[in-house]
Protein backbone atom coordinates (compact mmCIF):
# COMPACT_ATOMS: atom_id res chain seq x y z
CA UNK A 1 19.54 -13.38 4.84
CA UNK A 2 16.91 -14.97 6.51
CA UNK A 3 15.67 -14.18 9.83
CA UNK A 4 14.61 -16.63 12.72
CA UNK A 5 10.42 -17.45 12.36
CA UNK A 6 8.93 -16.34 15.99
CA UNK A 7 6.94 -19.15 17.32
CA UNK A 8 3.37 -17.12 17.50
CA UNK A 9 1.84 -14.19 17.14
CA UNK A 10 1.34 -11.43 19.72
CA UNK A 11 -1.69 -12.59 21.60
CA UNK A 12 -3.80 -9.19 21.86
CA UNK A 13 -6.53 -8.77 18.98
CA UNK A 14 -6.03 -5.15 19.26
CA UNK A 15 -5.77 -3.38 15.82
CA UNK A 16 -4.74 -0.49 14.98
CA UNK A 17 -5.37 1.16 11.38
CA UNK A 18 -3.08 4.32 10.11
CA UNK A 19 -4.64 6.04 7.38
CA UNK A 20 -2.86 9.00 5.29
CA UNK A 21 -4.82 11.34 3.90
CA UNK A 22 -3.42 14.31 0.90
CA UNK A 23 -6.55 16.80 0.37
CA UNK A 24 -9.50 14.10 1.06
CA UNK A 25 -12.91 14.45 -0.35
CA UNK A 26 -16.71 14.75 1.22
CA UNK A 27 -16.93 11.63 1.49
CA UNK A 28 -13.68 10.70 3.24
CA UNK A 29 -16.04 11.02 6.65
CA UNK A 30 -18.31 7.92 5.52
CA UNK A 31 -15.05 5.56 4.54
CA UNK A 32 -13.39 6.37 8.05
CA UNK A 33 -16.21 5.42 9.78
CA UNK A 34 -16.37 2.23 7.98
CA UNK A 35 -13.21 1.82 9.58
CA UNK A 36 -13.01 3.08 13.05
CA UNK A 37 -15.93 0.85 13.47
CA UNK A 38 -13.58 -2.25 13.19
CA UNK A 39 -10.12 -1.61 15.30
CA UNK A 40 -9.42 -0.51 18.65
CA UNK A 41 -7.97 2.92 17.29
CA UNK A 42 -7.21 5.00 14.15
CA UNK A 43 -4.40 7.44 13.98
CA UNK A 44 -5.18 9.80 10.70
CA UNK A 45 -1.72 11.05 9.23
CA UNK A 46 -2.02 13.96 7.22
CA UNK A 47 0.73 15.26 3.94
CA UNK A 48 0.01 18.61 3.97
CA UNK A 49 -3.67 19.53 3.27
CA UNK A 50 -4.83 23.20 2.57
CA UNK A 51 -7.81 24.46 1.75
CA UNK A 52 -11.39 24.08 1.74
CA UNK A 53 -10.33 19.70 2.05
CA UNK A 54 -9.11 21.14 5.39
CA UNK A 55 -13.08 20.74 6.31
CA UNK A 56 -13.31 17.22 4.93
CA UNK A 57 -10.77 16.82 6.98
CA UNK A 58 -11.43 18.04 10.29
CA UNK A 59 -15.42 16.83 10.02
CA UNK A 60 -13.89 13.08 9.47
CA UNK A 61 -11.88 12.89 12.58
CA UNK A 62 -15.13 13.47 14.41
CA UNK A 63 -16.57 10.45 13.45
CA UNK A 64 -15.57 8.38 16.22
CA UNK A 65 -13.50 8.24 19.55
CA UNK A 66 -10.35 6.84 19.35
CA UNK A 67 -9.28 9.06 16.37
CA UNK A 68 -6.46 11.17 16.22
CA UNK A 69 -4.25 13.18 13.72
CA UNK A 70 -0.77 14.01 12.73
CA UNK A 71 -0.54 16.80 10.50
CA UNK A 72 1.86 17.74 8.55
CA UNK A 73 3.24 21.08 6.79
CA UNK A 74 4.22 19.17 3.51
CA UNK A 75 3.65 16.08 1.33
CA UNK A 76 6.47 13.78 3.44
CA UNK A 77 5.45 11.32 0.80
CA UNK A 78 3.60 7.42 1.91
CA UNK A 79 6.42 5.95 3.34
CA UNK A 80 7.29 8.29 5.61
CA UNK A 81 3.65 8.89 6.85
CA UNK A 82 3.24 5.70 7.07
CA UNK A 83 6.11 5.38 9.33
CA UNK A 84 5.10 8.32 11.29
CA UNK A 85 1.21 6.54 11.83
CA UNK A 86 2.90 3.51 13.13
CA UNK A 87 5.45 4.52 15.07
CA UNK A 88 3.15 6.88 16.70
CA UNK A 89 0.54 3.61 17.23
CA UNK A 90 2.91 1.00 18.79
CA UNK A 91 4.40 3.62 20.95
CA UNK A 92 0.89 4.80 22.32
CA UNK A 93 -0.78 1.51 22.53
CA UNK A 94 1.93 -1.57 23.80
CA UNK A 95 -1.27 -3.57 23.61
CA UNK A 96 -2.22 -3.12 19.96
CA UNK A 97 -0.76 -6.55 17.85
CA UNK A 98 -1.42 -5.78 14.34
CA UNK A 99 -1.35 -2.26 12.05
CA UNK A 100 -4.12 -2.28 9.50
CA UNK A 101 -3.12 0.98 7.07
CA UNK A 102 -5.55 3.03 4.41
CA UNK A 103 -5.72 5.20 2.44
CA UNK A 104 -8.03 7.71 2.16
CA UNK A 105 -10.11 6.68 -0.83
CA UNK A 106 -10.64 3.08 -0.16
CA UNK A 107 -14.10 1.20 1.28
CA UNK A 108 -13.45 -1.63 3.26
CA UNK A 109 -16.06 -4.38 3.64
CA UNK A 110 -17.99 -3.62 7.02
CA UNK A 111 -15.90 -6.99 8.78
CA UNK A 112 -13.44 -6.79 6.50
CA UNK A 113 -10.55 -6.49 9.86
CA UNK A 114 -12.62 -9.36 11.39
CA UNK A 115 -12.29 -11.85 8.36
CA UNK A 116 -8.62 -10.88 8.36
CA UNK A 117 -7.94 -12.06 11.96
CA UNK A 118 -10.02 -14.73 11.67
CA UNK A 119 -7.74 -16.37 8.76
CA UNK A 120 -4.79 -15.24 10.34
CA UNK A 121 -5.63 -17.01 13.76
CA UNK A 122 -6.27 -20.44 11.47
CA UNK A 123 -3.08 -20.19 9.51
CA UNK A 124 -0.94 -23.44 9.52
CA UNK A 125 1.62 -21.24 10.43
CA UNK A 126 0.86 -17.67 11.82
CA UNK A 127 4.34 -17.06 13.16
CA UNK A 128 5.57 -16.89 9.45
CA UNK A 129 2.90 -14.79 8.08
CA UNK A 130 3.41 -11.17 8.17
CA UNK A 131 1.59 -9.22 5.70
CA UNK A 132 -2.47 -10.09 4.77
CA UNK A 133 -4.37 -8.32 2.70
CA UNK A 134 -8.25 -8.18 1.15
CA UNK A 135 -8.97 -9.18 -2.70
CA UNK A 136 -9.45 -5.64 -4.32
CA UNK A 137 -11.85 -4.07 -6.65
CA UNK A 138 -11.10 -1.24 -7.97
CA UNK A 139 -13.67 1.75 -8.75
CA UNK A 140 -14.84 1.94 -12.39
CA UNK A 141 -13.56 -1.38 -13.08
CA UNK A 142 -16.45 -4.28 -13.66
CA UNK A 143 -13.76 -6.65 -13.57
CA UNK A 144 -13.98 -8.86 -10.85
CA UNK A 145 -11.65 -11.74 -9.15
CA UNK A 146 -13.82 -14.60 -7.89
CA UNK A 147 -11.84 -16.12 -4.72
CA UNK A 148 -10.23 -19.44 -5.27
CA UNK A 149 -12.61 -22.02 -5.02
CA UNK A 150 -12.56 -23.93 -1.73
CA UNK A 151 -9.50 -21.77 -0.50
CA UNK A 152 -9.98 -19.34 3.09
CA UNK A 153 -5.91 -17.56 1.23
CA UNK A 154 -3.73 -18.03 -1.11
CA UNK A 155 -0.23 -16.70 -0.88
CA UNK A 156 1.06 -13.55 -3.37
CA UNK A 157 3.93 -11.59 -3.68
CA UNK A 158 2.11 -8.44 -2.54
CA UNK A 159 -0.65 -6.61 -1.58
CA UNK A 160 -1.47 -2.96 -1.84
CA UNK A 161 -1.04 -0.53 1.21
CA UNK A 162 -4.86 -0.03 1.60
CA UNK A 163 -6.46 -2.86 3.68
CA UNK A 164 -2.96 -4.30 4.67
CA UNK A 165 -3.25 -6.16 8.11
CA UNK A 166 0.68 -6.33 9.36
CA UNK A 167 1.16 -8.08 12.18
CA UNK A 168 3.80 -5.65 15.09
CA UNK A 169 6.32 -8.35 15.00
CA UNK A 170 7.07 -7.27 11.33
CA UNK A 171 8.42 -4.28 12.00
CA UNK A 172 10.72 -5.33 14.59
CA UNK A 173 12.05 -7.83 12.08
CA UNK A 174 12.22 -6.29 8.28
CA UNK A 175 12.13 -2.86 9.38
CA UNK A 176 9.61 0.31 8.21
CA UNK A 177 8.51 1.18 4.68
CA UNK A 178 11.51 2.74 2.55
CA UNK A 179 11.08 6.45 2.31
CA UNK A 180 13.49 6.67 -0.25
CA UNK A 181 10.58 5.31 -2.50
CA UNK A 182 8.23 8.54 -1.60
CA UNK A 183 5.19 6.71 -3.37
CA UNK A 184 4.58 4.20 -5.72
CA UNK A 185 6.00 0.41 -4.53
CA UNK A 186 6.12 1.15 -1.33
CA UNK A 187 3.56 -1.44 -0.45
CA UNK A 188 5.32 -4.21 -3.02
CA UNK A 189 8.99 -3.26 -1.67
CA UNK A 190 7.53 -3.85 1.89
CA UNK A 191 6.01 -7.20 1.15
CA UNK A 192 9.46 -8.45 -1.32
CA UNK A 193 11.46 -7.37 1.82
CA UNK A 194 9.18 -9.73 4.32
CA UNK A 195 9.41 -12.74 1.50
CA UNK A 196 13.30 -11.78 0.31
CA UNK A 197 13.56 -13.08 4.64
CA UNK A 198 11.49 -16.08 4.76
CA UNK A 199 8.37 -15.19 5.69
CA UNK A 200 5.07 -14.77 4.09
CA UNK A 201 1.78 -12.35 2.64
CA UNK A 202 -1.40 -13.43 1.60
CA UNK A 203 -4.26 -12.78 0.12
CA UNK A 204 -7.52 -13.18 1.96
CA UNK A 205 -10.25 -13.92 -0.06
CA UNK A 206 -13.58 -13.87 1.67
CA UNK A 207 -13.38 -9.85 1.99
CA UNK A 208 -12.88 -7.31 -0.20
CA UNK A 209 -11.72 -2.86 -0.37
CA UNK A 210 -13.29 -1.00 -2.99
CA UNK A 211 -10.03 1.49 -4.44
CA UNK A 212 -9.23 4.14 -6.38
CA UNK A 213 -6.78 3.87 -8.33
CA UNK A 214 -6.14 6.97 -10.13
CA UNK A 215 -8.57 8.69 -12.53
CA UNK A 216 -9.56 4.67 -14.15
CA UNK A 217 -11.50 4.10 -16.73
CA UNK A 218 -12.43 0.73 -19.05
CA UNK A 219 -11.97 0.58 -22.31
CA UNK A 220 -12.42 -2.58 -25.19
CA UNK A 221 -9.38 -3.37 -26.60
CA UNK A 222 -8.90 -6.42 -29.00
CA UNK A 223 -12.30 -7.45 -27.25
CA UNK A 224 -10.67 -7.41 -24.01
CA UNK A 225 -10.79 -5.25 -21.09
CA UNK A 226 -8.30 -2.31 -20.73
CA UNK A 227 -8.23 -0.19 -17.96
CA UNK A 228 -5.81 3.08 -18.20
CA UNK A 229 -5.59 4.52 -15.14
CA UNK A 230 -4.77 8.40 -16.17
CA UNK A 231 -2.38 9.29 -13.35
CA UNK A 232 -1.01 12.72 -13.36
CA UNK A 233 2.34 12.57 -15.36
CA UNK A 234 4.35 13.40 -12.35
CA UNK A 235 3.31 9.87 -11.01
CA UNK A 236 4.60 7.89 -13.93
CA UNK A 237 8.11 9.31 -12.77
CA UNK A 238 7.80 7.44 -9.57
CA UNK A 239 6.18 4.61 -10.94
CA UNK A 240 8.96 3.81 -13.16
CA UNK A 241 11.66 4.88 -11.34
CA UNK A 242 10.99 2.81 -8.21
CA UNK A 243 10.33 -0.23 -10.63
CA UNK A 244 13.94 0.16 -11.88
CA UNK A 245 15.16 0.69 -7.80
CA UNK A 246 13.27 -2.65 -6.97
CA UNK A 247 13.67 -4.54 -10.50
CA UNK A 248 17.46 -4.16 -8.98
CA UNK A 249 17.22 -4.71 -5.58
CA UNK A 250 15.48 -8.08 -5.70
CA UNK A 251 16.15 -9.29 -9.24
CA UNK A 252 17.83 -12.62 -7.57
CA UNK A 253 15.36 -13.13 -4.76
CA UNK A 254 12.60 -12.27 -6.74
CA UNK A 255 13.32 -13.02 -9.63
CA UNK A 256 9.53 -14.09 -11.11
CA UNK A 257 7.88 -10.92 -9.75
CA UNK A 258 10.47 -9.08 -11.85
CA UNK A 259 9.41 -10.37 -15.14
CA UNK A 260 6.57 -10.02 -14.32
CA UNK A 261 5.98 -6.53 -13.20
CA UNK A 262 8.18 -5.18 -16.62
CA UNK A 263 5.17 -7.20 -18.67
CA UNK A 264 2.87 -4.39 -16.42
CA UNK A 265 5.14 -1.61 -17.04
CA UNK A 266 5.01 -2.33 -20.88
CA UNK A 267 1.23 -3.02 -20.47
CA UNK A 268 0.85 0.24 -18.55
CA UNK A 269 3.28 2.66 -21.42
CA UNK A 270 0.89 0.99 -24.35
CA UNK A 271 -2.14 2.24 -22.53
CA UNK A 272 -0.58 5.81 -22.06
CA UNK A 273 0.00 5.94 -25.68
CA UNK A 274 -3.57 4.68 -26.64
CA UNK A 275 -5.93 6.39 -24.07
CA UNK A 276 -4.14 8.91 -22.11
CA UNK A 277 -4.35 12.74 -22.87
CA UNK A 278 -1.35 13.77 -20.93
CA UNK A 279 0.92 10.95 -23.11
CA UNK A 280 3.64 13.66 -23.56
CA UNK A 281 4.57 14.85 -19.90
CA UNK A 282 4.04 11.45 -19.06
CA UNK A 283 6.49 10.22 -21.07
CA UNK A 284 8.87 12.85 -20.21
CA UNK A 285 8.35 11.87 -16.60
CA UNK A 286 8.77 8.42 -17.87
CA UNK A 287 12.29 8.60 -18.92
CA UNK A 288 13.04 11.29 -16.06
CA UNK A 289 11.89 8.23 -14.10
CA UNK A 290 13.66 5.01 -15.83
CA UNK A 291 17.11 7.42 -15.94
CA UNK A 292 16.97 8.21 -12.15
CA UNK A 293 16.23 4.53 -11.59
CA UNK A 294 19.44 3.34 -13.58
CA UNK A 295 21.29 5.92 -11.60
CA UNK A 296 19.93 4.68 -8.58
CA UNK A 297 18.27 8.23 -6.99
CA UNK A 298 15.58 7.71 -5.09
CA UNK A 299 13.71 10.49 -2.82
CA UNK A 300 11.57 13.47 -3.54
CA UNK A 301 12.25 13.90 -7.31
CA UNK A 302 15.42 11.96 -7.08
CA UNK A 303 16.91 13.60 -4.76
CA UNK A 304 18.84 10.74 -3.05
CA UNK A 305 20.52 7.69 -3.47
CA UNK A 306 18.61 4.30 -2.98
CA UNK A 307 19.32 2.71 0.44
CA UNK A 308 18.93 -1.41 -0.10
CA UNK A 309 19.71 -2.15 3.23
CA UNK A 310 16.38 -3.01 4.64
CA UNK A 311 16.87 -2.64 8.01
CA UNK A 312 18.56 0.61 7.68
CA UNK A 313 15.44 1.51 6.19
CA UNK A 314 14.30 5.12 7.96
């Protein structure tokens, strides 16, 4: 199915950014100031936080005006916070054009919101783009991208859920992120969705985020650069599991990001085995994973079956 290309843009430069938070640290205040300083408003969505991060918390969302909270009893999971920060945006502001979403461990570049719009506004065709998102660095990495020479973007198949600039029309047309998923792909389902329809996401390449991305560390391997990431076991069952779900879902429309992303998954189980302390729940939670995936569960620990329909997407 593909899905009629609107003619422009919404007009408005408002932004707004949604960024979910699950026990932030000190220095959560520091990063959300970095970003309330670049959109017209930030609406914080919290999965369940207890605790003495409860302070970390409450001292962040004084940091600006302009930034409010949704709090939660429970970890709803990314997707559906996600859903609940945007929803909540485009219903409060009719003005605000394009959701920029975080979260809560990332470091934007100071203009990095700015940059974004500008290459949007320049794009050959901005009524098919839908999805644009900053190169990324990751923290403990000293592996770096350079941008392509002599290029503002190139187009990719995704981008991660931290610095994502999606423009309101997009949710009108593909829907909002799949819940099902909980976490883990919920940014790459998003973007295979918007492409599976025509449209487009790129990759902006005059800014960058500085993320987290787990516990990572870099190790020399064959003379190369590894970098296991040490996520708590329980993760690998989601990782794997929504792999399967989208390996499924989109093996005919996309079919290269498939092969590709089982290379990473193979790349990803090696490194467990080498560097990982935790290699035995992990693979536990592995095959947990890869046998709800074949049996197409989906949800809080599997819980539910996988809905492909993407616009009866909750």
């Amino acid at each position: 199915m593909t899905l009629t290309t609107p003619s422009s843009v919404v007009p408005s430069d408002r932004v707004c950014a949604v960024v979910i938070t699950f026990f932030p640290d000190a220095g959560f205040s520091e990063r959300l100031e970095r970003i309330t300083a670049q959109v017209s408003r930030v609406l914080v969505v919290d999965n369940g936080t207890t605790g003495k991060s409860v302070e970390n918390l409450e001292r962040a969302l004084g940091v600006g005006e302009g930034v409010a909270c949704i709090r939660n009893h429970e970890n709803l999971g990314v997707a559906a916070a996600l859903n609940q920060g945007i929803r909540r945006a485009l219903a409060d502001d009719g003005d605000c054009s394009w959701i920029v979403t975080f979260d809560q461990d990332s470091l934007p570049d100071g203009d990095m919101v700015e940059k974004m719009l500008a290459v949007w506004k320049s794009h050959p065709h901005p009524g098919k783009l839908m999805v644009a998102g900053p190169r990324t660095a990751f923290v403990a990495s000293t592996s770096r991208r350079d941008p392509a020479a002599g290029r503002s973007w190139r187009e990719v198949t995704h981008v991660i859920t931290s610095g994502s600039l999606i423009s309101r029309l997009a949710f009108d047309l593909a829907g909002y992120f799949n819940e099902g998923l909980f976490i883990d792909y919920v940014d790459i389902e998003y973007c295979l969705r918007l492409r599976a329809l025509g449209y487009q996401v790129i990759e902006v390449q005059s800014t960058e985020i500085l993320h987290h991305m787990g516990r990572l560390e870099e190790r020399l391997f064959l003379r190369k650069k590894v970098h296991p990431t040490h996520h708590p076991p329980l993760r690998r069952y989601y990782q794997f599991r929504n792999a399967l779900l989208l390996h499924h879902q989109y093996r005919e429309s996309q079919r290269p990001w498939c092969r590709r992303d089982r290379i990473i998954l193979m790349k990803i189980l090696i490194l467990i085995l080498l560097y990982e302390k935790q290699r035995l729940r992990s693979l536990f939670q592995i095959l947990r994973g890869i046998g709800h995936g074949l049996a197409g569960r989906s949800g809080r620990d599997g819980e539910a079956l996988y809905v492909h329909d993407p616009m009866k997407t909750s």
